[in-house]
PDB file of N, CA and C in Angstrom:
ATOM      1  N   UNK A   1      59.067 145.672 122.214  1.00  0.00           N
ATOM      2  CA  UNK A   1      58.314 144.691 121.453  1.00  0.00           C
ATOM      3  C   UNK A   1      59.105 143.390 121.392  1.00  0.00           C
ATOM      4  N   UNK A   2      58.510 142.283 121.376  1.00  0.00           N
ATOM      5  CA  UNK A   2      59.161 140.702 121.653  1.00  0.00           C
ATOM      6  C   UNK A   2      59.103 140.544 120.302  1.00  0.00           C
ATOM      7  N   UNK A   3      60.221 139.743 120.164  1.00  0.00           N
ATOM      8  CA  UNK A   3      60.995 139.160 118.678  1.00  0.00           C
ATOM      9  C   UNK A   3      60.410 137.571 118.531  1.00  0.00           C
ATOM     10  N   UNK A   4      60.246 137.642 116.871  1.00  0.00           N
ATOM     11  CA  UNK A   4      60.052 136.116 116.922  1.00  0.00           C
ATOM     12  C   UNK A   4      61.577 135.042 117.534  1.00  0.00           C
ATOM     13  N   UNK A   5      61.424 133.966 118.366  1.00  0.00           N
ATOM     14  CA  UNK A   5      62.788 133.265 118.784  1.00  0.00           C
ATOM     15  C   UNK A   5      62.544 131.816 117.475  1.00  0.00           C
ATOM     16  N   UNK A   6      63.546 131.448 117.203  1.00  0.00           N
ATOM     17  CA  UNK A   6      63.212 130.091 116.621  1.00  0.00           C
ATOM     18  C   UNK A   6      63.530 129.076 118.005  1.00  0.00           C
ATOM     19  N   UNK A   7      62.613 128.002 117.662  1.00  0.00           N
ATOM     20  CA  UNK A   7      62.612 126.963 118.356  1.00  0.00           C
ATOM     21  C   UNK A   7      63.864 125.957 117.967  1.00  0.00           C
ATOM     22  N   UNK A   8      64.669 126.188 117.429  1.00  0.00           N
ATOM     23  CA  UNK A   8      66.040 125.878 116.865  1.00  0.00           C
ATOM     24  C   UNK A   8      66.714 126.407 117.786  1.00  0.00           C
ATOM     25  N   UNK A   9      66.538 127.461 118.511  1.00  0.00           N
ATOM     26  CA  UNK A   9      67.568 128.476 119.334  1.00  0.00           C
ATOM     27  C   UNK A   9      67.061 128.178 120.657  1.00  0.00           C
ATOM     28  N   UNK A  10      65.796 128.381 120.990  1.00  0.00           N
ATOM     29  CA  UNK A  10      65.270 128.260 122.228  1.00  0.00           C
ATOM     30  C   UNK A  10      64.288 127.999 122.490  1.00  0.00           C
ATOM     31  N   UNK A  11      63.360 127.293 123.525  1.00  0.00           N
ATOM     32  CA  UNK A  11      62.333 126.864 123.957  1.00  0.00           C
ATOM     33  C   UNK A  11      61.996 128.417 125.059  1.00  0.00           C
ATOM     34  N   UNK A  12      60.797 127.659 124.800  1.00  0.00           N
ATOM     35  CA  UNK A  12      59.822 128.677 125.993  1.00  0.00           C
ATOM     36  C   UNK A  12      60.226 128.370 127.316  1.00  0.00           C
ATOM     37  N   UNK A  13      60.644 126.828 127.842  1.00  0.00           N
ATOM     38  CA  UNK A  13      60.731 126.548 128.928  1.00  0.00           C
ATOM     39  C   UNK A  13      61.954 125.644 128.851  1.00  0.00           C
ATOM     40  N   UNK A  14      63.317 125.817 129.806  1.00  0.00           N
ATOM     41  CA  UNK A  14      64.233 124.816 129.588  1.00  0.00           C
ATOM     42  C   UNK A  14      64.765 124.353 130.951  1.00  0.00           C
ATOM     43  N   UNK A  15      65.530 123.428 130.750  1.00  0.00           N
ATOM     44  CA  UNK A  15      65.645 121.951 131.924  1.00  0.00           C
ATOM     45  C   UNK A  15      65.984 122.505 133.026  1.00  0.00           C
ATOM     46  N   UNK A  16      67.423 123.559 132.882  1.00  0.00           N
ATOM     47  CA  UNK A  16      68.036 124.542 134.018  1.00  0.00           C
ATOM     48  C   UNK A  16      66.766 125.300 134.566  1.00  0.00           C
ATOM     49  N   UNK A  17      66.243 126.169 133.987  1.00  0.00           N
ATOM     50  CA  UNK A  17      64.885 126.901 134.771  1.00  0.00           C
ATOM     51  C   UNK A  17      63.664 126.268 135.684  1.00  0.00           C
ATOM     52  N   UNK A  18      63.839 124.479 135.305  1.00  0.00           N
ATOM     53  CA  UNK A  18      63.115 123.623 136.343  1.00  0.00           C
ATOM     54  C   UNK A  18      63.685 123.671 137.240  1.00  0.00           C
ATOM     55  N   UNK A  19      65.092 123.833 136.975  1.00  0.00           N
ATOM     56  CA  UNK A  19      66.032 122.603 138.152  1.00  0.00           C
ATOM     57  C   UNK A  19      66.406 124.012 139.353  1.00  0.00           C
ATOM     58  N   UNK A  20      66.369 125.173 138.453  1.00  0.00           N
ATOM     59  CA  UNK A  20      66.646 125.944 139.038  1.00  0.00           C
ATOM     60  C   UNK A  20      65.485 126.794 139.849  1.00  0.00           C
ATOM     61  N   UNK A  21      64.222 126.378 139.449  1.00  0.00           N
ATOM     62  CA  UNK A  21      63.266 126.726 140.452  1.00  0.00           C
ATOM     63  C   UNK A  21      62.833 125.854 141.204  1.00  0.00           C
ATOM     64  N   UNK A  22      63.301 124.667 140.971  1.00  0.00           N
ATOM     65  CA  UNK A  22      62.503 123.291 141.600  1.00  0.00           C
ATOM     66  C   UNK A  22      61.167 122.854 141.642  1.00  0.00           C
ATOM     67  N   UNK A  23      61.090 123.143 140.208  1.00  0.00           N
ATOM     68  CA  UNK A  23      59.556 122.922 139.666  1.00  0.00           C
ATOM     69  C   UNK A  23      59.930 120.995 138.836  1.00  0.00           C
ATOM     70  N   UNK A  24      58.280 120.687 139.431  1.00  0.00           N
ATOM     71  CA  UNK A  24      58.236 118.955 138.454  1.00  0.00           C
ATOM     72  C   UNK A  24      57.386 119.465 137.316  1.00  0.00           C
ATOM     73  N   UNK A  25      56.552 120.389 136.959  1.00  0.00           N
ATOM     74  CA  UNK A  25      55.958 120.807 135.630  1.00  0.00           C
ATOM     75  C   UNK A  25      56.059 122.436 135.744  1.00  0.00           C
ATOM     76  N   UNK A  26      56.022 122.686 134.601  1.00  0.00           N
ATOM     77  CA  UNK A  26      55.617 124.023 134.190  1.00  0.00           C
ATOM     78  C   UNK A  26      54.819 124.246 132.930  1.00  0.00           C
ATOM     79  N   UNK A  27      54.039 125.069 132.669  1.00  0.00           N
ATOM     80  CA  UNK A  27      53.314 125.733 131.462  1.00  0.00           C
ATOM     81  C   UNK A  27      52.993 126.728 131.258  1.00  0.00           C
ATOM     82  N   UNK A  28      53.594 127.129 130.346  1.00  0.00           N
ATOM     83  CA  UNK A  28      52.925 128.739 129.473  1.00  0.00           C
ATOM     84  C   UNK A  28      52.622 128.604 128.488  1.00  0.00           C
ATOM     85  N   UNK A  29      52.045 129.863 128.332  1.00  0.00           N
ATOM     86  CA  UNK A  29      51.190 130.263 126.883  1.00  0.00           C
ATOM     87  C   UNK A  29      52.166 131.486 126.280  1.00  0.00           C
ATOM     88  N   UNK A  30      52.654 131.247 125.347  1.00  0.00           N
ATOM     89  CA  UNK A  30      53.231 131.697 124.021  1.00  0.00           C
ATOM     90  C   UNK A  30      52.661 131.614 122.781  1.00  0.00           C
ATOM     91  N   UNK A  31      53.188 133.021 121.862  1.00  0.00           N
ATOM     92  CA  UNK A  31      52.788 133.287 120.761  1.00  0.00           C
ATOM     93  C   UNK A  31      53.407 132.281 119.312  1.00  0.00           C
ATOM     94  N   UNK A  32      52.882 131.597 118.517  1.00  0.00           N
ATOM     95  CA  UNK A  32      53.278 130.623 117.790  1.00  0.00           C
ATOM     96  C   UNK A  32      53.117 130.866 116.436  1.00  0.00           C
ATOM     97  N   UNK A  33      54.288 130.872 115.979  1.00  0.00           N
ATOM     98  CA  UNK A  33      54.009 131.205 114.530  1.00  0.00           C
ATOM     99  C   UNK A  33      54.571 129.708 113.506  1.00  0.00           C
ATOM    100  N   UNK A  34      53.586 129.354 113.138  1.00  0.00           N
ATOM    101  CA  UNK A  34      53.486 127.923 111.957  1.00  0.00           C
ATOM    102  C   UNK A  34      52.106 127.551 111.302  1.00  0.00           C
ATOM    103  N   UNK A  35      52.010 126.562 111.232  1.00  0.00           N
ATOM    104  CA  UNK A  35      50.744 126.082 110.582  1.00  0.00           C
ATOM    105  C   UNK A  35      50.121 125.077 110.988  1.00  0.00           C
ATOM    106  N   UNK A  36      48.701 125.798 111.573  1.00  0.00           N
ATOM    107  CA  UNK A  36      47.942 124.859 112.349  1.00  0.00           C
ATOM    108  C   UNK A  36      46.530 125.313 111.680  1.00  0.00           C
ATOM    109  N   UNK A  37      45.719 124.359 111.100  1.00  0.00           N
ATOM    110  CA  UNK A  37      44.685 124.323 109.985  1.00  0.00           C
ATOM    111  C   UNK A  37      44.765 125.738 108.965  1.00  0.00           C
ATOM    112  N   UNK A  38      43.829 126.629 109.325  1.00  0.00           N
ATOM    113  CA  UNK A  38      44.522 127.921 108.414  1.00  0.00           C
ATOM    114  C   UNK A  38      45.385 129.157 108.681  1.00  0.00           C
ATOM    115  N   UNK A  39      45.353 128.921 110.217  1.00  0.00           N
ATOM    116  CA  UNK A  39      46.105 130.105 110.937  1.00  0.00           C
ATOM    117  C   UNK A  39      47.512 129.699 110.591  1.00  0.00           C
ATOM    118  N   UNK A  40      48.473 131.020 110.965  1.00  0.00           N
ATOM    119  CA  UNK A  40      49.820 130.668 110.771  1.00  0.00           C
ATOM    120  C   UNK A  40      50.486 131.411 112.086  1.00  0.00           C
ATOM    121  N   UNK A  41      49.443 132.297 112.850  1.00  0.00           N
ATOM    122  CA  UNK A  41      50.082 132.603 114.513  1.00  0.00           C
ATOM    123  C   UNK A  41      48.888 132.455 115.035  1.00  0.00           C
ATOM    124  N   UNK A  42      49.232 131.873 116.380  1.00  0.00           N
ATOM    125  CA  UNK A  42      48.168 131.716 117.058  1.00  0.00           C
ATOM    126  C   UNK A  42      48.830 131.349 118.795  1.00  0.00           C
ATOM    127  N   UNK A  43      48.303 131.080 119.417  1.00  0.00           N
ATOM    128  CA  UNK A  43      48.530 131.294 121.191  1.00  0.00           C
ATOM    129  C   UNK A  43      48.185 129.171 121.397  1.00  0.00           C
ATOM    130  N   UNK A  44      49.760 129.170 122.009  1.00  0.00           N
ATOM    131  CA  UNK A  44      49.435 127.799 122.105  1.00  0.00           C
ATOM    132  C   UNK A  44      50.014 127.809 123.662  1.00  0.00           C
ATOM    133  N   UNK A  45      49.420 126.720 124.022  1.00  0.00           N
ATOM    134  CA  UNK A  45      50.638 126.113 125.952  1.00  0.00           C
ATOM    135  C   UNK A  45      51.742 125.533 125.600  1.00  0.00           C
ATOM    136  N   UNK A  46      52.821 125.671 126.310  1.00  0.00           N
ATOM    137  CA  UNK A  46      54.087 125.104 125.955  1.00  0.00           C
ATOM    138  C   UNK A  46      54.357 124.482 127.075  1.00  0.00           C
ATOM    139  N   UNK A  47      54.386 123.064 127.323  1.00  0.00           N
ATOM    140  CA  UNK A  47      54.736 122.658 128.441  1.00  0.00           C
ATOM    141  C   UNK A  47      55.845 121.554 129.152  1.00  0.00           C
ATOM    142  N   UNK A  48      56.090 121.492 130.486  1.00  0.00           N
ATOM    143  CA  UNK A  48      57.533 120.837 130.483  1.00  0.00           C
ATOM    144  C   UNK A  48      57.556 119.809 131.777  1.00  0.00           C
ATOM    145  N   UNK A  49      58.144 118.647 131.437  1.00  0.00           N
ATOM    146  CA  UNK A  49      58.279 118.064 132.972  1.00  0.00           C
ATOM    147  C   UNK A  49      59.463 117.899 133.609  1.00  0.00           C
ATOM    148  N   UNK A  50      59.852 117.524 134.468  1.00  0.00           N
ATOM    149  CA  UNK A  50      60.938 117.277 135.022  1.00  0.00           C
ATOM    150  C   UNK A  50      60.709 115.970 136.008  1.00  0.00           C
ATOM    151  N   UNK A  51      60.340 114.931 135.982  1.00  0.00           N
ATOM    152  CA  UNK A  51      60.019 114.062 136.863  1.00  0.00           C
ATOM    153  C   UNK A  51      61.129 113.102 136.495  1.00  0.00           C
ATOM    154  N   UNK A  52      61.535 112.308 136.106  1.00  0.00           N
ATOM    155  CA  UNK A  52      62.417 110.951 135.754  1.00  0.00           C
ATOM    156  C   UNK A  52      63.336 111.717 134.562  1.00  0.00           C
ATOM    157  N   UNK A  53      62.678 112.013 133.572  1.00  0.00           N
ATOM    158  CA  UNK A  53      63.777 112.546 132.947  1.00  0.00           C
ATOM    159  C   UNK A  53      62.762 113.912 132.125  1.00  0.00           C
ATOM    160  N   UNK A  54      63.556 115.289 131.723  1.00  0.00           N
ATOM    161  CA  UNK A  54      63.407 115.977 131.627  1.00  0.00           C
ATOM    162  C   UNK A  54      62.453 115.929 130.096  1.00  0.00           C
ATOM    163  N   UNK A  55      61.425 116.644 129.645  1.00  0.00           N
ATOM    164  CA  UNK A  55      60.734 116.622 128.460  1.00  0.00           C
ATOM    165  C   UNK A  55      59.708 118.043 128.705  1.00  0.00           C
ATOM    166  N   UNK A  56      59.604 118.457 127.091  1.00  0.00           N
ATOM    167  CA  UNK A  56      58.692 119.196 126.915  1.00  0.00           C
ATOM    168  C   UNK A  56      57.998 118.683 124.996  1.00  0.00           C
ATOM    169  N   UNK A  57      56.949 120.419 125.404  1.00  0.00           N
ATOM    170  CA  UNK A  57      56.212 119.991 123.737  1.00  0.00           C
ATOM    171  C   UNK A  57      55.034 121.010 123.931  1.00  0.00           C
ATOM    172  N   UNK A  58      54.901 121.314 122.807  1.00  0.00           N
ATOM    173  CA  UNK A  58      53.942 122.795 122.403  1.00  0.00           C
ATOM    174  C   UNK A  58      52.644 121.628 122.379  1.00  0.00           C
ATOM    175  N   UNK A  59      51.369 122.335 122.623  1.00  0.00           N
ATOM    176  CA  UNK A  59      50.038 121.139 122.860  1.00  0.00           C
ATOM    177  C   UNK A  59      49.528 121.279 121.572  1.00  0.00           C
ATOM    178  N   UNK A  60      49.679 122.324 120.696  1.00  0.00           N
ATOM    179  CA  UNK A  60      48.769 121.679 119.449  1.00  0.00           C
ATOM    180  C   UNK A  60      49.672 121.385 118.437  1.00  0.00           C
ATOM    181  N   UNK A  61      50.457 121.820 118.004  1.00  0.00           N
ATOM    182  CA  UNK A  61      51.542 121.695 117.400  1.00  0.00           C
ATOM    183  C   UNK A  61      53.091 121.657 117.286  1.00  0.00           C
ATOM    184  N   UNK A  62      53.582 121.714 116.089  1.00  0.00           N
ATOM    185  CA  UNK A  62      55.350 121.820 116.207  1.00  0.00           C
ATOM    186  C   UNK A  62      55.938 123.368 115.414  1.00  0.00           C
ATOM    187  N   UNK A  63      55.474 124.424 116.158  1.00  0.00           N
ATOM    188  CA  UNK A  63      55.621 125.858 115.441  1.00  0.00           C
ATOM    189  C   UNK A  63      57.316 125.509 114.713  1.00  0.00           C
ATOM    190  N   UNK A  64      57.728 127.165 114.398  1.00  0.00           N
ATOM    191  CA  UNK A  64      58.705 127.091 114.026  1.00  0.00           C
ATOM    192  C   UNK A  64      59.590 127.873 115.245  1.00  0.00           C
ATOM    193  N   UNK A  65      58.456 128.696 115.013  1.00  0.00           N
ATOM    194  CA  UNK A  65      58.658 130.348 116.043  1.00  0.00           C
ATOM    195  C   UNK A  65      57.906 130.938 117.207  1.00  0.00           C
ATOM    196  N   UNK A  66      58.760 131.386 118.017  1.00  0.00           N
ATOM    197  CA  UNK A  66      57.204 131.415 119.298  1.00  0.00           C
ATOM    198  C   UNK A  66      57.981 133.244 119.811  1.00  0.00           C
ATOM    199  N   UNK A  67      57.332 133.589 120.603  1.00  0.00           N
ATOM    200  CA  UNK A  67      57.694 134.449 121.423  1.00  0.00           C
ATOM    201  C   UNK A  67      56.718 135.022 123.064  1.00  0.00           C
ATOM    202  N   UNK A  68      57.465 135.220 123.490  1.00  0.00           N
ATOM    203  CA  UNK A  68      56.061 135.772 124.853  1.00  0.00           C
ATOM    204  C   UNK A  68      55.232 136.414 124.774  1.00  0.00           C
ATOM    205  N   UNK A  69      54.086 136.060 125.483  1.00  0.00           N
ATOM    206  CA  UNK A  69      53.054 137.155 125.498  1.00  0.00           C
ATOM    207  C   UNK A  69      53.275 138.690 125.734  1.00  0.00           C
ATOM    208  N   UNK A  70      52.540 139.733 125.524  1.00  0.00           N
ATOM    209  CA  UNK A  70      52.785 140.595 125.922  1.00  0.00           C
ATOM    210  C   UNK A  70      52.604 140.778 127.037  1.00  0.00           C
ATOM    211  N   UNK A  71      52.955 142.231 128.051  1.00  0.00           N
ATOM    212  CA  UNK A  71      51.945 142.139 129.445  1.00  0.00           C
ATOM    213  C   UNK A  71      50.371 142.579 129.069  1.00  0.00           C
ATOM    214  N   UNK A  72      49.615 142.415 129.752  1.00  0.00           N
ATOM    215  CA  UNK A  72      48.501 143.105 129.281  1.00  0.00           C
ATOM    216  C   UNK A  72      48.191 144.468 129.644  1.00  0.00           C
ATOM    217  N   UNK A  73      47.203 144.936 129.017  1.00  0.00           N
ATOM    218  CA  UNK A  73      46.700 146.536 129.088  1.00  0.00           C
ATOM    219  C   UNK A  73      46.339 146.960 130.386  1.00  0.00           C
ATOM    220  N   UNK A  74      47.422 148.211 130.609  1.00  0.00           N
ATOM    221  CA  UNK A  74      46.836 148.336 132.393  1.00  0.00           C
ATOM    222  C   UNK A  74      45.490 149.814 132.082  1.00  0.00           C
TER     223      UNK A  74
END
């Protein structure tokens, strides 16, 4: 079972894992735990660039806590 991570500790997606796949974007979907209208977990995209200078950012909000999806049901 996946642990909540704080976004204090780690991102979903970081600069080395671009550089090291030689990706200019990436995006996933991670589990988000904060406050976004009444929910407090919910499934957001987390996404990242690497073009000029390196940046990311969760698309609906600024969680606290995220973790990976599960795999799904075989």
């Amino acid at each position: 079972m996946n642990k909540w991570i704080s976004v204090e500790d780690r991102l979903p997606i970081t600069k080395q894992e671009m550089v090291d796949n030689n990706h200019n974007y990436m995006t996933v979907e991670v589990i988000c735990f904060g406050k976004i209208g009444d929910h407090t977990v919910y499934i957001d995209d987390f996404e990242a660039g690497n073009t000029i200078n390196f940046w990311c950012k969760f698309a609906s909000t600024n969680p606290t806590h995220w973790m990976p999806l599960p795999e799904p049901p075989k």
